[in-house]
Protein backbone atom coordinates (compact mmCIF):
# COMPACT_ATOMS: atom_id res chain seq x y z
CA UNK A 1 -12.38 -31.34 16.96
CA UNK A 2 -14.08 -28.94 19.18
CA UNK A 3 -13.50 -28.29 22.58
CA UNK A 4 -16.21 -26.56 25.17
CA UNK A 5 -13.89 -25.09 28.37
CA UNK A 6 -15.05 -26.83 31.27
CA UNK A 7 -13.68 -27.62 34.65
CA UNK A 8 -13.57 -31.29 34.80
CA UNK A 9 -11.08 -33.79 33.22
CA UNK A 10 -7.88 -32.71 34.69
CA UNK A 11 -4.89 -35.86 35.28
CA UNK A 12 -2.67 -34.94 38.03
CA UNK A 13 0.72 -35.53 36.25
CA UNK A 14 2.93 -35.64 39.85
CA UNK A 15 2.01 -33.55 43.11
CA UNK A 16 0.84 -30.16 42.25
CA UNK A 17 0.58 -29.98 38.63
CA UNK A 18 -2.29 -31.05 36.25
CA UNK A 19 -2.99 -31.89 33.37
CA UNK A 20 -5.75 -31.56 30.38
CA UNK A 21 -5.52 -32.06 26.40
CA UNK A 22 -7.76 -29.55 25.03
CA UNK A 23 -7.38 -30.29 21.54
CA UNK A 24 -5.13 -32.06 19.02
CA UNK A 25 -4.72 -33.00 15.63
CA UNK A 26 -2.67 -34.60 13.25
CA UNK A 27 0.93 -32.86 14.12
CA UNK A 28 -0.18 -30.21 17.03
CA UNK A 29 -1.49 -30.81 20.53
CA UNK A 30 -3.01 -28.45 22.84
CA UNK A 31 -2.76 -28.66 26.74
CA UNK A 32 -3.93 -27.06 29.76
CA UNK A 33 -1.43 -27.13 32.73
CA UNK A 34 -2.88 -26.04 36.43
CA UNK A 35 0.60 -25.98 38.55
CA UNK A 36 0.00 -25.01 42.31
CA UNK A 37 2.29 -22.40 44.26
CA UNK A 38 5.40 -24.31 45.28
CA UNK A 39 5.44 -27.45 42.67
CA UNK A 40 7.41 -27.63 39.85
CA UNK A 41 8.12 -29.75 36.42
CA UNK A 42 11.72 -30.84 36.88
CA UNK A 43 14.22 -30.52 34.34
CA UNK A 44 13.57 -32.86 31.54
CA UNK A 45 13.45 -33.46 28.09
CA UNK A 46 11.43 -34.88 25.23
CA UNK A 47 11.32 -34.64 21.23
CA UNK A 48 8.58 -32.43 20.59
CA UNK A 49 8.82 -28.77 20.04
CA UNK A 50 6.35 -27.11 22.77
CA UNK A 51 5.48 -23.20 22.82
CA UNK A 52 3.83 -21.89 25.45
CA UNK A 53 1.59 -19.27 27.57
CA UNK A 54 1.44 -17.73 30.81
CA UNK A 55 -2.39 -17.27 31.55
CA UNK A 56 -2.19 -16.74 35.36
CA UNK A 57 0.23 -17.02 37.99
CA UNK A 58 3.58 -16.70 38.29
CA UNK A 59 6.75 -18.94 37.00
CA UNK A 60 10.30 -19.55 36.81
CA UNK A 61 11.14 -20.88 33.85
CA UNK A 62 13.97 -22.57 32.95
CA UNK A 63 15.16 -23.29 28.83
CA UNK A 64 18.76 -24.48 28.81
CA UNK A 65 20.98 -22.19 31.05
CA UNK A 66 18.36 -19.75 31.72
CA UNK A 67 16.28 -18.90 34.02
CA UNK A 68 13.20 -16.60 33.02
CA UNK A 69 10.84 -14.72 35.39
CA UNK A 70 7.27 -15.34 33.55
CA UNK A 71 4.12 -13.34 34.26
CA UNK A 72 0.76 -13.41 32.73
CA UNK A 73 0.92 -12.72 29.18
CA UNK A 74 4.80 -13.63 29.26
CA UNK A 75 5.13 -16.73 25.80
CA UNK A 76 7.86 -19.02 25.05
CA UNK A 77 9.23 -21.81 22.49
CA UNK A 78 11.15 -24.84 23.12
CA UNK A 79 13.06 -26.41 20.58
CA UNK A 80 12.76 -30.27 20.90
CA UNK A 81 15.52 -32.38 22.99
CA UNK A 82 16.53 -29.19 25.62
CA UNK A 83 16.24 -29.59 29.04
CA UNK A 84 13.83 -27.03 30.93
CA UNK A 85 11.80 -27.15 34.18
CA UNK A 86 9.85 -24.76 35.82
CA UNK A 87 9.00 -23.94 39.12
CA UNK A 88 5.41 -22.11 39.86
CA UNK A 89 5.96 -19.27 42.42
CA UNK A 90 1.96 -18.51 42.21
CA UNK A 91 -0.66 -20.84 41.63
CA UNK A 92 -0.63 -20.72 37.61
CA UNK A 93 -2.66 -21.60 34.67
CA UNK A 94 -0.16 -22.61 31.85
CA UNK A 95 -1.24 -23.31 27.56
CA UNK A 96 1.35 -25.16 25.71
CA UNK A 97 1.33 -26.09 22.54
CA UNK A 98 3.30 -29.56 21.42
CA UNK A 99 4.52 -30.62 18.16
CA UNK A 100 4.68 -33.82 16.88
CA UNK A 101 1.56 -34.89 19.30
CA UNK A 102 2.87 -35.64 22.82
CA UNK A 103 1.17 -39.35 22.67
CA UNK A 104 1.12 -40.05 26.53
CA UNK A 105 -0.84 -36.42 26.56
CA UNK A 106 -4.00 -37.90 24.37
CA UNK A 107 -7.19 -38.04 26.43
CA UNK A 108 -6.97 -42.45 26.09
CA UNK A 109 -3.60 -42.00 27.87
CA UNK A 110 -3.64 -39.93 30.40
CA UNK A 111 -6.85 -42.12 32.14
């Protein structure tokens, strides 16, 4: 699979942050997230193991008990089954990478 960055495509997921599958295979998945100034992902859960990247914008970040301050550049890994959220304090561009394949994030779901 081969994917050509373009700007169209995006699923908003709940008010201020979107969504885009980029890629996946077999056992990985690759998203895009676009989360405006002021919205957040609330604390939740799930069984996939998801590492990500800061491209732009600013975060807090929370894995667990704590709270990180993430600026471009700025990674991180979350083992499956622990609750995190974050919160974007700048409009921020956000790769993560999920493992098994977060089903409800293939292109045929999120329509």
């Amino acid at each position: 699979m081969f994917y050509k960055k373009n700007t169209t495509g995006y699923k908003e997921i709940i008010s201020g942050v979107k969504l885009k599958t980029l890629t996946y295979g077999d056992k990985t998945l690759l998203s895009e997230f676009l989360i405006e100034q002021g919205n957040s992902l609330p604390r939740h859960h799930h069984s996939c193991e998801q590492i990500g990247y800061l491209v732009s914008g600013s975060m807090l970040l929370t894995i667990g008990d704590e709270t990180f301050e993430v600026s471009p550049g700025d990674s991180w890994a979350i083992k499956p089954n622990v609750i995190h959220s974050t919160a974007a304090v700048k409009n921020s561009v956000v790769i993560e990478v999920f493992s098994p394949v977060r089903e409800e994030y293939l292109p045929e779901n999120l329509l």
